[in-house]
N, C-alpha and C. Protein backbone atom coordinates (compact mmCIF):
# COMPACT_ATOMS: atom_id res chain seq x y z
N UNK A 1 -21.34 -6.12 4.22
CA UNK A 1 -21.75 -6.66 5.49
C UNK A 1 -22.77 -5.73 6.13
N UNK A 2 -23.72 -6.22 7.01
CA UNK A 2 -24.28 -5.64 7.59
C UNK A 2 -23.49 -4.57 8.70
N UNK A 3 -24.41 -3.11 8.45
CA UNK A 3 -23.72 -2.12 9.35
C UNK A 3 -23.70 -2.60 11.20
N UNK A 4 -24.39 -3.22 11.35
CA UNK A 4 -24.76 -3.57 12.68
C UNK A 4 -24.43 -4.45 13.42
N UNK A 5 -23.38 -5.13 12.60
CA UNK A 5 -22.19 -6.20 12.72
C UNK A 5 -21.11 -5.34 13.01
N UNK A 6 -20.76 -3.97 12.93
CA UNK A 6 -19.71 -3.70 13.14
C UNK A 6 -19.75 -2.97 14.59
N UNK A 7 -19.19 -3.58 16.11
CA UNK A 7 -19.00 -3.12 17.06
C UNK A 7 -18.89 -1.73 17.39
N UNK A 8 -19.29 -0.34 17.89
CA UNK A 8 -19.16 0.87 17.95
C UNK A 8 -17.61 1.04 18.12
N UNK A 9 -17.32 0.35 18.61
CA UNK A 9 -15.85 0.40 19.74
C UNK A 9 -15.19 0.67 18.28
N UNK A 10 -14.74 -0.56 17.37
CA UNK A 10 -14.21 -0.18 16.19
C UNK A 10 -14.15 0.99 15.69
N UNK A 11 -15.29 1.76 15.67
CA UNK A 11 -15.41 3.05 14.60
C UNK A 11 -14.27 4.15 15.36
N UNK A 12 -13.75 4.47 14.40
CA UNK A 12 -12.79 5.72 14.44
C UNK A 12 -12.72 6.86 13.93
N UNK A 13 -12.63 7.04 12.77
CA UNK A 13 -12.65 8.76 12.34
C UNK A 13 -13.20 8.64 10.80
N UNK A 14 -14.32 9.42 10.42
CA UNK A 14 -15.48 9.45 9.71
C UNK A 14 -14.77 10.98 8.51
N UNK A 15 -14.52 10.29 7.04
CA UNK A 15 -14.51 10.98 6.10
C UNK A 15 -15.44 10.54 5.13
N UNK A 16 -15.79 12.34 4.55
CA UNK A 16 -16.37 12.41 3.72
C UNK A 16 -15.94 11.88 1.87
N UNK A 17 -16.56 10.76 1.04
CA UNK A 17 -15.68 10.38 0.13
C UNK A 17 -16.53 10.82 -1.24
N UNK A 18 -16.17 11.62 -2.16
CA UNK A 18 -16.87 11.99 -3.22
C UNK A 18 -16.02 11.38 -4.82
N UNK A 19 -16.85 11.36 -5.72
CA UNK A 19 -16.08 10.95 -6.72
C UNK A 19 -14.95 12.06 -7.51
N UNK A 20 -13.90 11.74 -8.17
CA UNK A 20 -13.35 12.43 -8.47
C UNK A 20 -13.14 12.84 -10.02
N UNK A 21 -13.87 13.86 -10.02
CA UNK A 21 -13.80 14.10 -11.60
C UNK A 21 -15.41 13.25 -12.60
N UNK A 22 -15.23 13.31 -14.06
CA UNK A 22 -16.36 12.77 -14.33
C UNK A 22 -16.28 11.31 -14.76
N UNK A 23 -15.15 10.94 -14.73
CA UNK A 23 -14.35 9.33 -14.80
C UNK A 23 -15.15 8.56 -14.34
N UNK A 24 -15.16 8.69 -13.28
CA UNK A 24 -15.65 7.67 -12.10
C UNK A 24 -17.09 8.00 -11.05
N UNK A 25 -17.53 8.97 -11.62
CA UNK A 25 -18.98 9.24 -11.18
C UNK A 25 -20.07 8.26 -11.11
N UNK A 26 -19.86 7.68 -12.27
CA UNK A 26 -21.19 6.19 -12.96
C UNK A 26 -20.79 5.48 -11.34
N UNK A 27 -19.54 4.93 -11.65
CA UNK A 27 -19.22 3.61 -10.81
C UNK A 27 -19.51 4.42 -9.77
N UNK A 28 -18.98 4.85 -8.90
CA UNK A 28 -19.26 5.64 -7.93
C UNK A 28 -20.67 5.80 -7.47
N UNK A 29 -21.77 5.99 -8.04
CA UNK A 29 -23.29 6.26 -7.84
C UNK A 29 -23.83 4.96 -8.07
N UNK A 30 -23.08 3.82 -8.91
CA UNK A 30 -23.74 3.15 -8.61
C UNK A 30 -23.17 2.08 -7.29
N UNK A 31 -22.21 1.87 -7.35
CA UNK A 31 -21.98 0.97 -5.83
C UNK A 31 -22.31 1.80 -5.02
N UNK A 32 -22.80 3.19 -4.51
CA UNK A 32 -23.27 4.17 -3.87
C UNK A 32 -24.61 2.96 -3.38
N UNK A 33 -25.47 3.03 -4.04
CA UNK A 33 -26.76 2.70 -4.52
C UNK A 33 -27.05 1.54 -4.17
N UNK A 34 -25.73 0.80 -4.68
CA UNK A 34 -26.50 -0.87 -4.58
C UNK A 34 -26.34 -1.14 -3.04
N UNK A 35 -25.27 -0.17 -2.48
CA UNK A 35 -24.72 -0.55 -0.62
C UNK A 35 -26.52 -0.17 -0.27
N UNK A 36 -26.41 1.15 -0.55
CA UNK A 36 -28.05 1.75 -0.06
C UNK A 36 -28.57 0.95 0.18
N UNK A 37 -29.57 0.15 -1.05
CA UNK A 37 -30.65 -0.61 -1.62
C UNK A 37 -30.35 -1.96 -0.46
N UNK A 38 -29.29 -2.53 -0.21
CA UNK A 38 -28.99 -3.81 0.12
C UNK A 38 -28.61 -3.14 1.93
N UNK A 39 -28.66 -2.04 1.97
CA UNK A 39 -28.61 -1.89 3.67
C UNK A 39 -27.50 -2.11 4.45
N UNK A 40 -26.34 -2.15 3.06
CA UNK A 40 -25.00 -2.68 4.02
C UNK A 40 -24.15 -1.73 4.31
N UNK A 41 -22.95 -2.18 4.79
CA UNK A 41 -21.44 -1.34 4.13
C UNK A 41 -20.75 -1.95 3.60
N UNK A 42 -19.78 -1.24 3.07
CA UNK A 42 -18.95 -1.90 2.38
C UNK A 42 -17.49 -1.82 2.87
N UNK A 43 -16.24 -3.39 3.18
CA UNK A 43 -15.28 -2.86 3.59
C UNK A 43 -13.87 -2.64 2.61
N UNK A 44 -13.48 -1.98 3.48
CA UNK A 44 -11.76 -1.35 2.12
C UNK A 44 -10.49 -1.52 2.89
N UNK A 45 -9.50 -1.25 1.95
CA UNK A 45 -8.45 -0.83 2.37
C UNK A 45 -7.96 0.70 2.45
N UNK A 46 -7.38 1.43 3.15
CA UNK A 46 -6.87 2.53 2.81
C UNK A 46 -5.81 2.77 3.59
N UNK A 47 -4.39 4.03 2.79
CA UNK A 47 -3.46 3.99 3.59
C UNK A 47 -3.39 5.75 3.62
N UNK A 48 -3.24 5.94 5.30
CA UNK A 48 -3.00 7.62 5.09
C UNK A 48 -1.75 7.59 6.65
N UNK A 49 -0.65 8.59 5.97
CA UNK A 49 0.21 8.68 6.74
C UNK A 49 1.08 7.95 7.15
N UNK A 50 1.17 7.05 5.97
CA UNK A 50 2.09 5.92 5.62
C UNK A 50 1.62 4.28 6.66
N UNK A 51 0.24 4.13 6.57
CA UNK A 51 -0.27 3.59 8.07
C UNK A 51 -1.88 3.06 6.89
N UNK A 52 -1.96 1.54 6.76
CA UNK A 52 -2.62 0.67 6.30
C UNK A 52 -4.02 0.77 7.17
N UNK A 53 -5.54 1.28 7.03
CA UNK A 53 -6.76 1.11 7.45
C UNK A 53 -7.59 0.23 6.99
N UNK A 54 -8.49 -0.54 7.65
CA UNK A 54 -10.05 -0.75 7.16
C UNK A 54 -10.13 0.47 7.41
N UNK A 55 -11.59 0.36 6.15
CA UNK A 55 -12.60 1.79 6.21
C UNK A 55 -13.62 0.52 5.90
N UNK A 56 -14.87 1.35 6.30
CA UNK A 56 -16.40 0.74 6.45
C UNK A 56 -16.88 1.96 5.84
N UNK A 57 -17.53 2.05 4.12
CA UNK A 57 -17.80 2.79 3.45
C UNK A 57 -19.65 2.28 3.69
N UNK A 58 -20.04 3.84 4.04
CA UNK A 58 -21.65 3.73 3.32
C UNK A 58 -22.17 5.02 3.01
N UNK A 59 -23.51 5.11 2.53
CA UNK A 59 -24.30 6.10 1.59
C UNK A 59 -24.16 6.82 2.50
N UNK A 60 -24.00 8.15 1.97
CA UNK A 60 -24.41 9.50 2.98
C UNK A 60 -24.66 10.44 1.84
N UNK A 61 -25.80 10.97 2.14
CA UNK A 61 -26.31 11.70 0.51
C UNK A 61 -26.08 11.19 -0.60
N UNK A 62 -25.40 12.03 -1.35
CA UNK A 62 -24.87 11.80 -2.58
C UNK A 62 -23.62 11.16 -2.64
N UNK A 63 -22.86 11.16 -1.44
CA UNK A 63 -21.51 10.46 -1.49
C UNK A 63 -21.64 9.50 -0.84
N UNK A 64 -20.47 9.18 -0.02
CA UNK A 64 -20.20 8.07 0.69
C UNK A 64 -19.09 8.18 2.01
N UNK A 65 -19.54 7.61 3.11
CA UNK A 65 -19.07 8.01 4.34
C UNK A 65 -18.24 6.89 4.76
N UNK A 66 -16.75 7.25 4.84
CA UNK A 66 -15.93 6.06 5.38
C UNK A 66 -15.35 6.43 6.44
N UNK A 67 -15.50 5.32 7.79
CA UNK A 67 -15.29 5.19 8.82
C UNK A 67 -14.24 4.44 9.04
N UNK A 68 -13.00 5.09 9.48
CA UNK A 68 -11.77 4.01 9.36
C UNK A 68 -12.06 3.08 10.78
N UNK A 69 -11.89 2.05 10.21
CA UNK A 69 -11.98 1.18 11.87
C UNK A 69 -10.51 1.10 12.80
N UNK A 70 -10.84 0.56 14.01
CA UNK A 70 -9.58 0.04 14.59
C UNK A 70 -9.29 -1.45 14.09
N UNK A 71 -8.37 -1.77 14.71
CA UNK A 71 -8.22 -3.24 14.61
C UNK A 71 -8.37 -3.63 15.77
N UNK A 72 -8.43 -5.27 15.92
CA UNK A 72 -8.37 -5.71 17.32
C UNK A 72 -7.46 -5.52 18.24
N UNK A 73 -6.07 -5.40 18.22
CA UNK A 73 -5.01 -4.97 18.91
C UNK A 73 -5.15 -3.41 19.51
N UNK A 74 -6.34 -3.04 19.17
CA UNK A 74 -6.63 -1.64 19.27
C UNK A 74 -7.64 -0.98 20.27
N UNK A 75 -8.33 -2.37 20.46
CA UNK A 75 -9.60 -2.13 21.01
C UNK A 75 -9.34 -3.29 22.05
N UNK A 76 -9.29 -2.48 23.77
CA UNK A 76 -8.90 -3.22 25.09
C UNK A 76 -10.30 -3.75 25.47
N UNK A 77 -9.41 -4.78 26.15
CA UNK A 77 -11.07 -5.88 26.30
C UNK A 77 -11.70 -5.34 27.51
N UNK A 78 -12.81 -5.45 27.35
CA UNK A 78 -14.20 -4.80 28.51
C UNK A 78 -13.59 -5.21 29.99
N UNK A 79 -13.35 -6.38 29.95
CA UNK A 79 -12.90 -6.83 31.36
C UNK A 79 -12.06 -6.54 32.22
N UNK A 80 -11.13 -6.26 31.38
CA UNK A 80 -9.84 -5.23 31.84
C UNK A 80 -10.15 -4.00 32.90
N UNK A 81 -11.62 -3.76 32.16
CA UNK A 81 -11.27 -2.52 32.99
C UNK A 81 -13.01 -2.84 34.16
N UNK A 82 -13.41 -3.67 33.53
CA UNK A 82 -14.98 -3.66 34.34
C UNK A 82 -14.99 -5.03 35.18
N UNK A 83 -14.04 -5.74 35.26
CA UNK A 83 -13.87 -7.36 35.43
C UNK A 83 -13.82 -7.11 37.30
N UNK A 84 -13.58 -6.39 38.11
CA UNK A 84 -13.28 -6.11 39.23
C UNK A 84 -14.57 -5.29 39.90
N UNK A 85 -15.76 -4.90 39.18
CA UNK A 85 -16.90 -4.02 39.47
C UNK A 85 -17.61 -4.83 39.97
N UNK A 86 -18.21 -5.51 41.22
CA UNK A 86 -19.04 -6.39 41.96
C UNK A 86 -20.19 -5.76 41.07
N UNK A 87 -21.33 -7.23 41.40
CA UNK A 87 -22.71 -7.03 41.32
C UNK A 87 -23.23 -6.45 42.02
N UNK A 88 -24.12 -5.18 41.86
CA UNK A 88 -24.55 -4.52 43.11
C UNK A 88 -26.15 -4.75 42.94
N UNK A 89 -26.93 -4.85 44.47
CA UNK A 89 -28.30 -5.03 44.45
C UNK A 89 -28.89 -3.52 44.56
N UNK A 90 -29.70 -3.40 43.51
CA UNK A 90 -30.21 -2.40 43.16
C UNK A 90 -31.38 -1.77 43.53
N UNK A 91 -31.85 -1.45 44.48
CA UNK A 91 -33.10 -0.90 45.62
C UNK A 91 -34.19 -0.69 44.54
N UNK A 92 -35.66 -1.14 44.20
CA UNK A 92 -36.28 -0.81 43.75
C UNK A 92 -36.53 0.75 43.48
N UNK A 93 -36.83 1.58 44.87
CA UNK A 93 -36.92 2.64 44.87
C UNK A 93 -36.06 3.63 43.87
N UNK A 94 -34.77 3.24 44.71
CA UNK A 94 -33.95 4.25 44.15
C UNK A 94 -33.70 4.02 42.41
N UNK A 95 -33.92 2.89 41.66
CA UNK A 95 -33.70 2.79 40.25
C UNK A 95 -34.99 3.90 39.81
N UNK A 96 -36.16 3.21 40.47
CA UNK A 96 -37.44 3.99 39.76
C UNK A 96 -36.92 5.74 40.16
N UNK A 97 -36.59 5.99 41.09
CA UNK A 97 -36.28 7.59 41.26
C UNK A 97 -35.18 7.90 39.92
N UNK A 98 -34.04 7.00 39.98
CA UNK A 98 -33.40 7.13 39.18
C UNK A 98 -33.84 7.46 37.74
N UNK A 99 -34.82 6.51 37.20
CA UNK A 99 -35.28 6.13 36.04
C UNK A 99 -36.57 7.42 35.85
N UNK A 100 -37.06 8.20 36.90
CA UNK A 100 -37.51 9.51 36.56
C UNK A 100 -36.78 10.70 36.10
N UNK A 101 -35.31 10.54 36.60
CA UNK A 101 -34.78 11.67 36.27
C UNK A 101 -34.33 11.62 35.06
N UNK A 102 -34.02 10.49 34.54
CA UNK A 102 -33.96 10.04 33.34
C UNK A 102 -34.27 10.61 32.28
N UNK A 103 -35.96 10.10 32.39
CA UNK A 103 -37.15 10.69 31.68
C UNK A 103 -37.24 12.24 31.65
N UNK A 104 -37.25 12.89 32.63
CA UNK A 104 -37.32 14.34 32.89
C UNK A 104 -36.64 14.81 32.17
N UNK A 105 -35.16 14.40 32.05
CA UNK A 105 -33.77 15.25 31.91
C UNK A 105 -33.88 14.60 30.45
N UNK A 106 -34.17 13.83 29.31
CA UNK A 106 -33.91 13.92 28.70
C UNK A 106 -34.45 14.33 27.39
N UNK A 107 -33.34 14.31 26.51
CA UNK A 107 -33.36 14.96 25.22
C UNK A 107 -33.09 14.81 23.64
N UNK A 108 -32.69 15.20 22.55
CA UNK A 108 -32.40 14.69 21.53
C UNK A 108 -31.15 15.44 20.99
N UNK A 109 -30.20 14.80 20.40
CA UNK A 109 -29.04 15.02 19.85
C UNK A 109 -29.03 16.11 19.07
N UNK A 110 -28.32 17.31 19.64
CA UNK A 110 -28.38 18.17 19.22
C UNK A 110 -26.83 18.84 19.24
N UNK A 111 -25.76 18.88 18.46
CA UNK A 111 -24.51 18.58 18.94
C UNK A 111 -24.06 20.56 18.43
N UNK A 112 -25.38 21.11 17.96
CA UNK A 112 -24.91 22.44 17.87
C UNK A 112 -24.65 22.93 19.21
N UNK A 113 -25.20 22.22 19.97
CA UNK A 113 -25.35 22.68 21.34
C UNK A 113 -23.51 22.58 22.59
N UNK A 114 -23.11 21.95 21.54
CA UNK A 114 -22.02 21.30 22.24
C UNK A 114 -21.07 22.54 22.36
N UNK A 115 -20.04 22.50 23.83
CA UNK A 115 -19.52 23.79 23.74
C UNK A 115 -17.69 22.89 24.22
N UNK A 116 -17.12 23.16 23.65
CA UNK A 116 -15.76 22.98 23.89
C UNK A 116 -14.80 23.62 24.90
N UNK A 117 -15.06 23.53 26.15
CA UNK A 117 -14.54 24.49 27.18
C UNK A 117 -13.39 24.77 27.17
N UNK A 118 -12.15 23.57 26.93
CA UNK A 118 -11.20 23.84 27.26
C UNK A 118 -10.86 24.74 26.37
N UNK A 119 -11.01 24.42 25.16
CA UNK A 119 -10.64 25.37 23.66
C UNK A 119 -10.79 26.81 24.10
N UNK A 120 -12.54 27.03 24.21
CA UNK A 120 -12.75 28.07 24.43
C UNK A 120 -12.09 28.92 25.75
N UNK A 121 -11.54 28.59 26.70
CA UNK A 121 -11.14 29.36 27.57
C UNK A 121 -10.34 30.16 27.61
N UNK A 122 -9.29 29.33 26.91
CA UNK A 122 -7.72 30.21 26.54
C UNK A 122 -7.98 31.37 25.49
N UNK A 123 -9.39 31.48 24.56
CA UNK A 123 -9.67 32.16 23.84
C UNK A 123 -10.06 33.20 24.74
N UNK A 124 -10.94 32.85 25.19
CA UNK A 124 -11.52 34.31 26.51
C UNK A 124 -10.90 35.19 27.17
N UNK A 125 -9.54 34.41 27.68
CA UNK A 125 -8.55 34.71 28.34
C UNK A 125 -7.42 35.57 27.67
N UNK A 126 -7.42 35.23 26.06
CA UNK A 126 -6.42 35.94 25.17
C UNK A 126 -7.04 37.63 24.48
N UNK A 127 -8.57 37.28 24.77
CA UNK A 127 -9.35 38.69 24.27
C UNK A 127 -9.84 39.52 25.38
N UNK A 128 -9.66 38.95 26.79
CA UNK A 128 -9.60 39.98 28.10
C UNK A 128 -8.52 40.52 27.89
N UNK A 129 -7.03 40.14 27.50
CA UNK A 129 -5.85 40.57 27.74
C UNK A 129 -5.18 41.66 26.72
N UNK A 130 -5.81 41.11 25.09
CA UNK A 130 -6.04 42.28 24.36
C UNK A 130 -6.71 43.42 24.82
N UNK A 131 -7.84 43.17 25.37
CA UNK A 131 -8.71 44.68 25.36
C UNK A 131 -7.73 44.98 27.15
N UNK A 132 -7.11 44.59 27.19
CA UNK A 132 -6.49 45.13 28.63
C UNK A 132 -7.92 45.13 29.88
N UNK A 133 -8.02 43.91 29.84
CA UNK A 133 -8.62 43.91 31.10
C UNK A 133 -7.97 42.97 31.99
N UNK A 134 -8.10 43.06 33.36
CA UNK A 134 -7.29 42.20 34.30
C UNK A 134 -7.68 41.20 34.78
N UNK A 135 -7.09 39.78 34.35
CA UNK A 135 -6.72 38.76 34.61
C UNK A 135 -6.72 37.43 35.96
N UNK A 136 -7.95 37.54 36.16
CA UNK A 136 -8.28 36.55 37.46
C UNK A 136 -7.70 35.73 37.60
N UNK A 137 -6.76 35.30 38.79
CA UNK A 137 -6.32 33.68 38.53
C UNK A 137 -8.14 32.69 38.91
N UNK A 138 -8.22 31.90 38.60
CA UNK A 138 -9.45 31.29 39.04
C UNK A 138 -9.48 30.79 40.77
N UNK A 139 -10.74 31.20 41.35
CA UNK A 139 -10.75 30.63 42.45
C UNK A 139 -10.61 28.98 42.83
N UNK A 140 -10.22 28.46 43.33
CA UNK A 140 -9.71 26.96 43.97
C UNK A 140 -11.51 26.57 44.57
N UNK A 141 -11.60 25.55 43.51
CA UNK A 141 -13.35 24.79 44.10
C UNK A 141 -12.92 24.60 45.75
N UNK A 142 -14.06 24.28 46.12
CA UNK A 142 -14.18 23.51 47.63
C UNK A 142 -14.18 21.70 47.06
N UNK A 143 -13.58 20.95 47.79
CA UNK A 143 -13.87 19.66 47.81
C UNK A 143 -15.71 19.23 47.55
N UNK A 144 -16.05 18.41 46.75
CA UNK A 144 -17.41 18.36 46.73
C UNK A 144 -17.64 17.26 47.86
N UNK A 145 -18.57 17.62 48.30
CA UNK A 145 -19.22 16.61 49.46
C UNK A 145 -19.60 15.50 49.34
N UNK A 146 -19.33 14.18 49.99
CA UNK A 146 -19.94 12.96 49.35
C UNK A 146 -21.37 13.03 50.35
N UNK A 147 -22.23 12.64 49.59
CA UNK A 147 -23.33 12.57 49.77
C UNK A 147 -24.38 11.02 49.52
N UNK A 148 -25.52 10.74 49.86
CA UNK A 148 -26.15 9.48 50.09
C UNK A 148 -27.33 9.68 48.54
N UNK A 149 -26.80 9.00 47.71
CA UNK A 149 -27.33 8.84 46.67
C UNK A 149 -28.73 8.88 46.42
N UNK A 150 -29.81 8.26 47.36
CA UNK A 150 -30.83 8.18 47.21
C UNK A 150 -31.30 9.83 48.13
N UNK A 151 -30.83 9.92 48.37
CA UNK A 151 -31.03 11.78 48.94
C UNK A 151 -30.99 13.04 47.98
N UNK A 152 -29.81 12.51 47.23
CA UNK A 152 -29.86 13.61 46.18
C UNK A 152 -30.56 12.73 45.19
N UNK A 153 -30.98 12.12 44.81
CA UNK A 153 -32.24 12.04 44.00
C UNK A 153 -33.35 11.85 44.29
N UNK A 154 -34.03 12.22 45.59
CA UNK A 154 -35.07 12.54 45.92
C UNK A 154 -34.94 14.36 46.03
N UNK A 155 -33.74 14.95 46.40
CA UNK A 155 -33.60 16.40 46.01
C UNK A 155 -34.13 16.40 44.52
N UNK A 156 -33.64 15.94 43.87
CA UNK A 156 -33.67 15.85 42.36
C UNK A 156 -35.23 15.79 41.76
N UNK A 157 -35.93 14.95 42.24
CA UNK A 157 -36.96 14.68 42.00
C UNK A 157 -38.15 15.88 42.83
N UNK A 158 -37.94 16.53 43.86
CA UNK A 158 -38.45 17.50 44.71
C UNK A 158 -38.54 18.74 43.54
N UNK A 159 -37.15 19.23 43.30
CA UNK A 159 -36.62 19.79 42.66
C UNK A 159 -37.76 20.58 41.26
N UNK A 160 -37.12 18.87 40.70
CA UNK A 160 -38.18 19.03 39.17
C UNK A 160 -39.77 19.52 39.43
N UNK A 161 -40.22 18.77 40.64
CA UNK A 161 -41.87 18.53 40.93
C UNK A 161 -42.15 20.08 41.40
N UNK A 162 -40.95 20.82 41.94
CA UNK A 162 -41.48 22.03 42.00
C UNK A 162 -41.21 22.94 41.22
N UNK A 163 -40.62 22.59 39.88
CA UNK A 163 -40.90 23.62 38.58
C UNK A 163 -42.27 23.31 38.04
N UNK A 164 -42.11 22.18 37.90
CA UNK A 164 -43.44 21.54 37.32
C UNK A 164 -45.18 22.35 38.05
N UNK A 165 -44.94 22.55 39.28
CA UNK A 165 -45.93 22.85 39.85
C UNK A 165 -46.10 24.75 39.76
N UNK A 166 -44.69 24.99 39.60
CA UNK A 166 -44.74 26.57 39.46
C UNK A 166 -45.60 26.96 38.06
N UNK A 167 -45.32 26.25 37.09
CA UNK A 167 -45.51 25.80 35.63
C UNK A 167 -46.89 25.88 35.90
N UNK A 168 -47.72 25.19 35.95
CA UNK A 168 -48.62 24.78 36.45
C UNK A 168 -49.55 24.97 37.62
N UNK A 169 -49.05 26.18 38.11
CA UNK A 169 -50.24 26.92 39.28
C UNK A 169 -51.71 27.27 39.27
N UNK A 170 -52.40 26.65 40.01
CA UNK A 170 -54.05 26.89 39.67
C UNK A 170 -54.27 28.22 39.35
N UNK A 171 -55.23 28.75 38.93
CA UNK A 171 -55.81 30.21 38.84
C UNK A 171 -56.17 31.00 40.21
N UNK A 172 -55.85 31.98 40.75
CA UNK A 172 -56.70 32.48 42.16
C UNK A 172 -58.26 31.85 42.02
N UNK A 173 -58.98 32.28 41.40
CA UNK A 173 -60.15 31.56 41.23
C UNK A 173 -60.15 30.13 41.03
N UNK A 174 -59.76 29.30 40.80
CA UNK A 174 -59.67 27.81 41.26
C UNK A 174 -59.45 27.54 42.64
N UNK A 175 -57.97 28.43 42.99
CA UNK A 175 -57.78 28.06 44.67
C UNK A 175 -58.85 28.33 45.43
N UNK A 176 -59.58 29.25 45.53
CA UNK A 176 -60.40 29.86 46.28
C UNK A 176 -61.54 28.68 46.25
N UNK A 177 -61.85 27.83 45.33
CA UNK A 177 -63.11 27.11 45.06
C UNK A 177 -62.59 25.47 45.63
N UNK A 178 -60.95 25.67 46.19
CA UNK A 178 -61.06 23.83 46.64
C UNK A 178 -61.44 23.86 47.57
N UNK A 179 -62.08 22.93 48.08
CA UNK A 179 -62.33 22.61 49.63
C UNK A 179 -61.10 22.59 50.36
N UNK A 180 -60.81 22.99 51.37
CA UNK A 180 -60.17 22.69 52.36
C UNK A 180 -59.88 21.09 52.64
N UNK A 181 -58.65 20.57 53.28
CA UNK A 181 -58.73 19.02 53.50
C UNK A 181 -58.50 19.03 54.96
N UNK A 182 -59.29 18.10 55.95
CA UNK A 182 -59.00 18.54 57.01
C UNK A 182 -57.81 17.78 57.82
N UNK A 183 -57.51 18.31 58.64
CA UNK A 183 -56.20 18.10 59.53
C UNK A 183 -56.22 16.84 59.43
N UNK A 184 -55.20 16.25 60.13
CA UNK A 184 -55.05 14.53 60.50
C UNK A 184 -54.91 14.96 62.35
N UNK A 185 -55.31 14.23 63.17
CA UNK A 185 -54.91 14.06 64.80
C UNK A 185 -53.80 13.38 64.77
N UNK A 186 -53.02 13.96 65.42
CA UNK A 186 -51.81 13.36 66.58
C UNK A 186 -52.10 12.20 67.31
N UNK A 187 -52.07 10.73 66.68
CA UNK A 187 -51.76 9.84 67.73
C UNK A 187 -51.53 9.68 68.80
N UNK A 188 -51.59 9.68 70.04
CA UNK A 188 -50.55 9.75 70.94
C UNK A 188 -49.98 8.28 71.54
């Protein structure tokens, strides 16, 4: 079946599947190959932990990558939880502000980058206590402030425009050569 038929929601936990021994290498490389060539996956049965899976097998290098799915009883329906979220009218402004920070802030998948806090903390906490150093309880946050959405993303957007401009500072010799712009008058 096509990979793109299968809902994200389904996918569950991703093993690596290699052939075993020199038995089954041929077969193995070649249904490898023909999934490739034809752009699909392929689906299975498998049982681990005394507990019956689909898996959704496809090419990954030289082997083959199976993704055990859920089943439907597994996967809660959208509405359940989004069925009660009104339509909201969406301010031109504030989407396009929105839709800059977007752009600005983003990036490409880079999951070395990823840091596991909770894991890591108790680790930090267990090698201060070895080397005998003393033991902070953590300070108590302040309540965060609710604030007017289109405010902090015009902060946001201020923000960026003045790295950008630090980045980007004329030369003393450029400044010196703009004209001046002159005042505006006070209405009265």
């Amino acid at each position: 079946m096509p990979k793109k038929e299968i809902d994200e929601l389904y996918l569950n936990s991703p093993y690596y599947l290699a052939p075993d021994g020199d038995v089954g290498q041929q077969a193995f490389a070649v249904i490898r190959e023909a999934i490739r060539k034809e752009g699909m996956v392929a689906l299975g049965r498998v049982v681990f932990t005394s507990r019956e899976h689909v898996i959704a097998l496809e090419p990954r290098g030289k082997g083959l990558l199976g993704i055990t799915l859920r089943y439907p009883y597994e996967v809660s329906k959208e509405d359940e939880y989004f069925g009660d979220i009104p339509d909201e009218k969406i301010p031109k402004d504030m989407l396009e502000l929105a839709s800059h920070i977007v752009e600005t802030k983003s990036g490409h998948f880079a999951p070395e980058k990823f840091e596991d806090q909770y894991e890591d903390a108790p680790k930090e906490l267990l090698k201060k206590k070895q080397a005998g150093e003393k033991i902070e309880p953590p300070r108590e946050r302040a309540p965060a402030k609710v604030i007017n959405l289109m405010d902090a993303l015009r902060r946001s957007v201020e923000t960026e425009r003045g790295r950008s401009t630090k980045r980007q500072a004329p030369s003393a010799k450029a400044r010196g050569s703009e004209p001046e712009r002159p005042k505006k008058k006070k209405s009265r």
